[in-house]
Protein backbone atom coordinates (compact mmCIF):
# COMPACT_ATOMS: atom_id res chain seq x y z
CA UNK A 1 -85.04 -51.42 -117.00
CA UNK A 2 -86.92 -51.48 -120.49
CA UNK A 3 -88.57 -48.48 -122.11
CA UNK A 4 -90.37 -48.12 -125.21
CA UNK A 5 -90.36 -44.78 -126.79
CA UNK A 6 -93.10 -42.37 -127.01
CA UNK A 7 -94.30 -40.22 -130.11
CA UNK A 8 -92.34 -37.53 -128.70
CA UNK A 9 -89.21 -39.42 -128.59
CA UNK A 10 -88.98 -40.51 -131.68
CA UNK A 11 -86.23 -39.78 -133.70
CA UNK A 12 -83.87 -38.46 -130.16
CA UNK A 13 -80.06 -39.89 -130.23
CA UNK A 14 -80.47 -42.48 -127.38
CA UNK A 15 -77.89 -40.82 -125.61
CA UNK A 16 -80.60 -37.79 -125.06
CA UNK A 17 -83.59 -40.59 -124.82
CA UNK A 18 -81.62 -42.01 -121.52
CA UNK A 19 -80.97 -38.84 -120.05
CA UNK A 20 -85.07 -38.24 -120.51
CA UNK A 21 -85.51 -41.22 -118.71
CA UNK A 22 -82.88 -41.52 -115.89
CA UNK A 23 -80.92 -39.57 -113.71
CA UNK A 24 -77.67 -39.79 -114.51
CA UNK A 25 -74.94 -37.89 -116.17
CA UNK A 26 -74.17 -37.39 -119.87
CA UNK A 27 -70.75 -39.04 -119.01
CA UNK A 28 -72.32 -41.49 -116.95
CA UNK A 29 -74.75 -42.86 -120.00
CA UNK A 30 -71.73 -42.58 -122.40
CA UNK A 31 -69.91 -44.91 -120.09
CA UNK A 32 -73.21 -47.45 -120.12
CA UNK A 33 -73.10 -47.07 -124.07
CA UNK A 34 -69.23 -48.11 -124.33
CA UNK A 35 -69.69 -51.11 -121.97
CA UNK A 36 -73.20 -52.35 -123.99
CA UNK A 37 -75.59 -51.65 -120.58
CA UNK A 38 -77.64 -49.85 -122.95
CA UNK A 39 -79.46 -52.13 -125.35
CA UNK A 40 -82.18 -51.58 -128.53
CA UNK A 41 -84.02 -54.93 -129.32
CA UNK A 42 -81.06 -56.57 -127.23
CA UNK A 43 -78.41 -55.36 -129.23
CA UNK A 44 -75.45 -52.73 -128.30
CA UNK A 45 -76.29 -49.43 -129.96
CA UNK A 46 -73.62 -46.28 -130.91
CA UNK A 47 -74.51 -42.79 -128.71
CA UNK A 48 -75.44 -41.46 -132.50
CA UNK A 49 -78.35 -44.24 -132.86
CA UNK A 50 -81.67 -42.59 -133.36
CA UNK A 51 -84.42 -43.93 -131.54
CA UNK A 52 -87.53 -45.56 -133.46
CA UNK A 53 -91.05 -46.55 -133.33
CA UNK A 54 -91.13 -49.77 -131.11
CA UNK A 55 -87.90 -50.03 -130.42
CA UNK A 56 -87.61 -51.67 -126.90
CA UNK A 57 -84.58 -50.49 -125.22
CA UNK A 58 -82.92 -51.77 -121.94
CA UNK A 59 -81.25 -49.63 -119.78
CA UNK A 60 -78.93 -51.79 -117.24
CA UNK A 61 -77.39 -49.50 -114.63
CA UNK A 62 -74.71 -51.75 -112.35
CA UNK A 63 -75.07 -51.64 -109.02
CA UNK A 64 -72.87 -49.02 -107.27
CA UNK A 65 -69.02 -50.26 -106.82
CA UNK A 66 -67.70 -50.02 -102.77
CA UNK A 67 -67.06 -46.25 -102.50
CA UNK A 68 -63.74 -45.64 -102.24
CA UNK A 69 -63.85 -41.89 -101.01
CA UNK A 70 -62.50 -41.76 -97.57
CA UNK A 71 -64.82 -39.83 -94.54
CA UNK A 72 -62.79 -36.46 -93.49
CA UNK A 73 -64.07 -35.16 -90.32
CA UNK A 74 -64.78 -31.48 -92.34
CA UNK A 75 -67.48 -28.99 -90.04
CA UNK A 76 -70.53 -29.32 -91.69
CA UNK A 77 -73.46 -26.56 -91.70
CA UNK A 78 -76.37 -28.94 -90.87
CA UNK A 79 -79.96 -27.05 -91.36
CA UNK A 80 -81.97 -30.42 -91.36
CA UNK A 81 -81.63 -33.74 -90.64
CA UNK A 82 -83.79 -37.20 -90.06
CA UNK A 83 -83.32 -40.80 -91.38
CA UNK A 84 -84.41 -40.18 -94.92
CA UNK A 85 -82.07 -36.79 -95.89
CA UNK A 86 -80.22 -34.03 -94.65
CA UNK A 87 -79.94 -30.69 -95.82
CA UNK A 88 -76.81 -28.62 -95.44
CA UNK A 89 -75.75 -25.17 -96.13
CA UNK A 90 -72.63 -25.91 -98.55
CA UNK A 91 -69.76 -22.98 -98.06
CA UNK A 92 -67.97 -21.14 -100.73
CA UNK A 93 -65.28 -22.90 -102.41
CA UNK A 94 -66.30 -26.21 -101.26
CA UNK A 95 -66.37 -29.30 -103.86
CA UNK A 96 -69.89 -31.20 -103.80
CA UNK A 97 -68.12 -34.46 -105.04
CA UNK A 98 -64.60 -36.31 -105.48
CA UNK A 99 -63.31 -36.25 -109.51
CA UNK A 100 -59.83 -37.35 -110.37
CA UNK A 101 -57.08 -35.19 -108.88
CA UNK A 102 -59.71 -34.37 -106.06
CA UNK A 103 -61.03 -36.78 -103.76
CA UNK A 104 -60.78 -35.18 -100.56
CA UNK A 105 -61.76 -32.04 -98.81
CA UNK A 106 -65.24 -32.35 -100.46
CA UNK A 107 -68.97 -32.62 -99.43
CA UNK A 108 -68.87 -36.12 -99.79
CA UNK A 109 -65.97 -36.55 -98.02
CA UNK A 110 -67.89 -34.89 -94.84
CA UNK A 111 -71.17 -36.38 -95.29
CA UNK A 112 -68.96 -39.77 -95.25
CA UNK A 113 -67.80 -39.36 -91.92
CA UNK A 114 -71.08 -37.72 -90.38
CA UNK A 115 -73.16 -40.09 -91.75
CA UNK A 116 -71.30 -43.14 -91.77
CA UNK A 117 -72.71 -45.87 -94.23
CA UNK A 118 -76.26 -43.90 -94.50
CA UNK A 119 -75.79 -42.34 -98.01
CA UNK A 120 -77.92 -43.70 -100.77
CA UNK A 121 -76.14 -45.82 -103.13
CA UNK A 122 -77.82 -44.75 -106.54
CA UNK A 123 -75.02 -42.63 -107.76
CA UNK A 124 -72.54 -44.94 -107.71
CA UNK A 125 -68.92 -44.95 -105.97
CA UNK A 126 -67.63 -41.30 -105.58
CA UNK A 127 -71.27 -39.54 -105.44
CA UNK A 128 -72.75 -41.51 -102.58
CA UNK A 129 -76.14 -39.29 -101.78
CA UNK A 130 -75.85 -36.45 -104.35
CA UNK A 131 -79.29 -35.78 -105.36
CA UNK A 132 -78.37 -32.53 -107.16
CA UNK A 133 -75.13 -30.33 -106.84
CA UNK A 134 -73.90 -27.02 -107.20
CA UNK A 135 -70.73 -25.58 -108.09
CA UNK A 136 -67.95 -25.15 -105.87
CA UNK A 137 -67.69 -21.20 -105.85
CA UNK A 138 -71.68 -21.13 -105.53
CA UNK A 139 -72.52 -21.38 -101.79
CA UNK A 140 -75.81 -22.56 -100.23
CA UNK A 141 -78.31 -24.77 -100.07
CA UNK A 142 -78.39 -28.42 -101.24
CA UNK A 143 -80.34 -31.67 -100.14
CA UNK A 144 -78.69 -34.90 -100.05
CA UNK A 145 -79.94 -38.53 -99.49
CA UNK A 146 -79.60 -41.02 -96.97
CA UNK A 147 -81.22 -44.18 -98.65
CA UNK A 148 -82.16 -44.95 -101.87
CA UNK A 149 -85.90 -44.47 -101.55
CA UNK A 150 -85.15 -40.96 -100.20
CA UNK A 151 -83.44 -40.74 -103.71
CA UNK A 152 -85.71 -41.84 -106.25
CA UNK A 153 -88.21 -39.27 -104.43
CA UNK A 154 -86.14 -36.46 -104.43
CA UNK A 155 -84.32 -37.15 -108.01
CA UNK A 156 -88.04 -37.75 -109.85
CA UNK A 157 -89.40 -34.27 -108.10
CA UNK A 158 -86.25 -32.59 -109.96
CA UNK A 159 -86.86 -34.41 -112.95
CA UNK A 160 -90.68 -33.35 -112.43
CA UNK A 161 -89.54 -29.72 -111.69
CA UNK A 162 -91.71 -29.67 -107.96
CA UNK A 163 -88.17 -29.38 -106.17
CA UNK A 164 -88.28 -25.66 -106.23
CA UNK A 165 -84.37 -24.24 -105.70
CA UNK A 166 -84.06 -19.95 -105.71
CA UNK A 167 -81.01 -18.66 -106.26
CA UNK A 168 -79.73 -14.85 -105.19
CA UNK A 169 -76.80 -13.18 -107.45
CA UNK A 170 -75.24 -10.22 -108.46
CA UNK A 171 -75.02 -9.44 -112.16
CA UNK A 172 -72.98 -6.89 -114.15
CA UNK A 173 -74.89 -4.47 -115.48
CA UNK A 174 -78.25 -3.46 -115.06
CA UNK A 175 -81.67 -5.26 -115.67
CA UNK A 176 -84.22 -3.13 -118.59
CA UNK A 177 -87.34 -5.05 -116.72
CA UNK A 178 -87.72 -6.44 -113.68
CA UNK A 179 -88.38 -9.88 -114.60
CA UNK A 180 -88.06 -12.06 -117.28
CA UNK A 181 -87.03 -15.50 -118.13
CA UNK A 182 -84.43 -17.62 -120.01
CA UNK A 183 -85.41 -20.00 -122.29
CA UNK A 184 -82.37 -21.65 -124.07
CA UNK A 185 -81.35 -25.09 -124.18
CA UNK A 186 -77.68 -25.77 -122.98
CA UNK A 187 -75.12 -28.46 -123.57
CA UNK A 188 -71.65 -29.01 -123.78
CA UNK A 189 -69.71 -26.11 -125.33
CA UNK A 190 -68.64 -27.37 -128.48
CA UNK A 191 -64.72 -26.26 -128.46
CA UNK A 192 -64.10 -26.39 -124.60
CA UNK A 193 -65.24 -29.14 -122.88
CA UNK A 194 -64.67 -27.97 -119.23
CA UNK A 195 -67.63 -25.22 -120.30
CA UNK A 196 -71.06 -24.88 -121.13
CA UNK A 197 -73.27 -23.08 -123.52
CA UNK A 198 -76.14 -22.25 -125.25
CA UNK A 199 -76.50 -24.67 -128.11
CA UNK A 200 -78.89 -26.28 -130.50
CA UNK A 201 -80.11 -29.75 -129.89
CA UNK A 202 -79.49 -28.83 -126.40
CA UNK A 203 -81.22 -29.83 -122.80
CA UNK A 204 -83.99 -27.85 -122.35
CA UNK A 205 -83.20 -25.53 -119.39
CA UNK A 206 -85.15 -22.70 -117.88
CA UNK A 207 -84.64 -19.81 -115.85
CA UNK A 208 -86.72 -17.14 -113.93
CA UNK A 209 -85.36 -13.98 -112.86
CA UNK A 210 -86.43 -10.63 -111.05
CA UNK A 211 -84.70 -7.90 -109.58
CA UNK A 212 -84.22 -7.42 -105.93
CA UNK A 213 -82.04 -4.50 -106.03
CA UNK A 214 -80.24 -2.26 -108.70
CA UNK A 215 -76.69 -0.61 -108.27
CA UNK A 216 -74.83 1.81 -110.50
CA UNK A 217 -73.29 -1.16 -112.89
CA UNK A 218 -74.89 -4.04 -110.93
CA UNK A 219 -77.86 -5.73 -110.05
CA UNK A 220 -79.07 -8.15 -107.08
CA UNK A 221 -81.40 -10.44 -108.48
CA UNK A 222 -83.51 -13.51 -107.35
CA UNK A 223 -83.73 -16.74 -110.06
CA UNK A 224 -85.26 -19.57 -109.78
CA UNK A 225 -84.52 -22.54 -111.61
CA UNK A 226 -87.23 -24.68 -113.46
CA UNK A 227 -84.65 -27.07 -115.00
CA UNK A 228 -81.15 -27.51 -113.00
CA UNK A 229 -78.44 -28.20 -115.71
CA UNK A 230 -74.64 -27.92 -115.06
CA UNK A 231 -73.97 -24.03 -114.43
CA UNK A 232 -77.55 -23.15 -115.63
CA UNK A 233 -77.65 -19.25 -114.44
CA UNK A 234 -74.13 -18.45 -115.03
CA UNK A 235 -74.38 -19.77 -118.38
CA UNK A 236 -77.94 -18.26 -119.29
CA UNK A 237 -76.74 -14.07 -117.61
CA UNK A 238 -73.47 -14.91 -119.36
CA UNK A 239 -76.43 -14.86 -122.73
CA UNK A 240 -78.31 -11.95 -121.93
CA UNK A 241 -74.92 -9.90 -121.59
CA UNK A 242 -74.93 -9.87 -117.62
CA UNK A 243 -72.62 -12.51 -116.46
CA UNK A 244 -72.58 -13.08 -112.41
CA UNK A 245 -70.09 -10.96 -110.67
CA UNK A 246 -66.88 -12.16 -110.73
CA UNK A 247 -67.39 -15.52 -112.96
CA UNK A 248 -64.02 -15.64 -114.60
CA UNK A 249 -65.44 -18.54 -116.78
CA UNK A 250 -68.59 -16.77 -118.35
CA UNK A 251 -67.23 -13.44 -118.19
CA UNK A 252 -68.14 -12.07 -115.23
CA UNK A 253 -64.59 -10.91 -114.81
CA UNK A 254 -65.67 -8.03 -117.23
CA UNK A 255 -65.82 -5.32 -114.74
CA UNK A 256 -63.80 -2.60 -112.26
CA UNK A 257 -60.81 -4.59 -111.26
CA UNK A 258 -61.04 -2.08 -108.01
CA UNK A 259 -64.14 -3.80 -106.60
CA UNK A 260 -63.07 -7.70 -107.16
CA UNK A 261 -60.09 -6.84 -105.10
CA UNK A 262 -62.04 -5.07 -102.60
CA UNK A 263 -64.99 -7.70 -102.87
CA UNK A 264 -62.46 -10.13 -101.76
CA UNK A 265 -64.67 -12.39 -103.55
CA UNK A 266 -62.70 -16.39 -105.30
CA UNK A 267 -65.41 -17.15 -108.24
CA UNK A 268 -68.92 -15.85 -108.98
CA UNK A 269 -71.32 -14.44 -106.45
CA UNK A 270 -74.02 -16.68 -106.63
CA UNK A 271 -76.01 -18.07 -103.61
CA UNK A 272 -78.69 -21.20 -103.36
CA UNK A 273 -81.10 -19.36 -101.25
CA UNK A 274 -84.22 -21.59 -100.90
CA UNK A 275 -85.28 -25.07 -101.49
CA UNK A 276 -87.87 -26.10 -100.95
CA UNK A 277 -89.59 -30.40 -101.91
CA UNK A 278 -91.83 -32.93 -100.17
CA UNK A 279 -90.96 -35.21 -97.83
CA UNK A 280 -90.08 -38.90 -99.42
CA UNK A 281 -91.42 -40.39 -96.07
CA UNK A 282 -94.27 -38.07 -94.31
CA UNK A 283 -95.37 -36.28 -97.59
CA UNK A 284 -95.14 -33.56 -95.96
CA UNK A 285 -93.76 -30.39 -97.85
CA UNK A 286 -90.31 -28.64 -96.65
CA UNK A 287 -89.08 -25.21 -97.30
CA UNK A 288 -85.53 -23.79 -96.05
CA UNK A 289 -83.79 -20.66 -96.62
CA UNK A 290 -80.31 -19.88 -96.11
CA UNK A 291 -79.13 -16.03 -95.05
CA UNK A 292 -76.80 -14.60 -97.45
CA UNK A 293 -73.30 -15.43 -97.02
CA UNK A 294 -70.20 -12.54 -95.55
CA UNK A 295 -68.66 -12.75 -98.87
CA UNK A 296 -72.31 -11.46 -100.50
CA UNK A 297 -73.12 -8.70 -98.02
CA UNK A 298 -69.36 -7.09 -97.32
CA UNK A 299 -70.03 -7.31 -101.79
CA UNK A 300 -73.45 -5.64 -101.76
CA UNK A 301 -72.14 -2.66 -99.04
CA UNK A 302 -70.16 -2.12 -101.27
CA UNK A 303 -72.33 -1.05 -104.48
CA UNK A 304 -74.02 2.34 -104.94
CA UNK A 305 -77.60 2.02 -104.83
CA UNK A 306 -79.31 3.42 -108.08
């Protein structure tokens, strides 16, 4: 595919110019760049080239390779289905995708054998389908594809931020409003690559909060997302000194050792409530909501109301 900058994105590393323009990974357009699929007026560019006026740059994303991911017949918790997507209700500790040392036991795995060959292709050979994902300790809602017009759809209404996704967690510490936002761009942390953080230069990324309830040390709250990076709302309460319960990574390990134990809870308490986008096929928009998991309630009965 062949782009020509705007005004705007003049002067962005191309690296950040192809994420602007395609949904894929960082790793994934880093990959493209080593191999030469990414071109500026038909020559091979380095990740660090800065995009100019007129350049024409070509974008060549191979087809997916034959997925290599084998089905597992894993329950699923289907709340929608019909030719063009399904929508399931993704437990706790369950992996979204295969990675290296991983490749079974994960979404993908089950969508594999419930599906059969009915996954879109765009994401290549272990992410067959995977529109968006979220974490494996975050439970909830998540919509996946099952062609690759489905796909496009869904992937450009992310991009386009009219895939709306709430999210329902509880915090450390207690809110001084009750609502506000985060606005601070995120990218890979600097030092530890398996993290991210707030940085400079970084992906724009967005989120909305407001309080649903407030405990003595803790608060329930309600975001919603108006970007989706990787770990978004951990990463941005982490910022604002009140890190999700019981997010060893971000610091949500920060509190009465008492109540993880008696939480019972394996990674942050963090729950993809509603999604909500329009049809690919029928135009027709959806909205789905997903009750709050054991593991959040048998949490919250245990908090003292303020």
């Amino acid at each position: 595919m062949t782009h020509i900058p705007t005004e705007k994105e003049i002067g962005l590393r191309i690296d950040a110019f192809v994420a602007e323009r395609e949904e894929i990974t960082r790793s994934a357009i880093q990959k493209l760049i080593e191999k030469g699929n990414i071109k500026v007026n038909d020559r091979p560019v380095k990740k660090s080239y800065k995009v100019e006026a007129l350049d024409v740059i070509e974008i060549d994303i191979p087809e997916p390779e034959e997925i290599s991911v084998s089905p597992e017949d894993i329950p699923l918790d289907i709340v929608y289905e019909d030719d063009d997507l399904i929508v399931v209700n993704k437990p706790k500790g369950m992996v979204v995708h295969p990675a290296p040392g991983n490749y079974s036991g994960t979404l993908v795995n089950a969508l594999l054998f419930h599906c059969k060959d009915s996954l879109s292709g765009i994401n290549g050979e272990i992410r067959p389908g995977i529109v968006h994902r979220i974490d494996k300790d975050t439970s909830g809602l998540l919509v996946v594809a099952k062609n690759d017009k489905a796909h496009n759809s869904l992937a450009a209404q992310i991009k386009e931020h009219s895939c709306e996704r709430t999210y329902e967690a509880v915090v450390v510490g207690n809110m001084k409003e009750f609502e506000g936002k985060v606005d601070a761009p995120i990218a890979r942390h600097p030092y530890d690559r398996k993290k991210m953080a707030i940085v400079k230069g970084g992906r724009e990324a967005v989120t909305h909060w407001s309080v649903v309830n407030s405990y003595e040390g803790y608060t329930h709250l309600r975001l919603r997302l108006e970007t989706g990076r990787t770990h978004q709302i951990r990463v941005h309460m982490s910022s604002i000194g009140h890190p999700v319960f019981c997010d060893g990574v971000y610091g949500g390990l920060h509190t009465k050792t008492e109540l993880i134990n008696a939480s019972k809870i394996n990674g942050q308490c963090l729950h993809a409530r509603t999604l909500s986008f329009t049809h690919p096929t029928s135009g027709e928009r959806m909205r789905f909501e997903s009750e709050l998991p054991k593991y959040f309630t048998d949490l919250l009965g245990k908090l003292t109301l303020k």
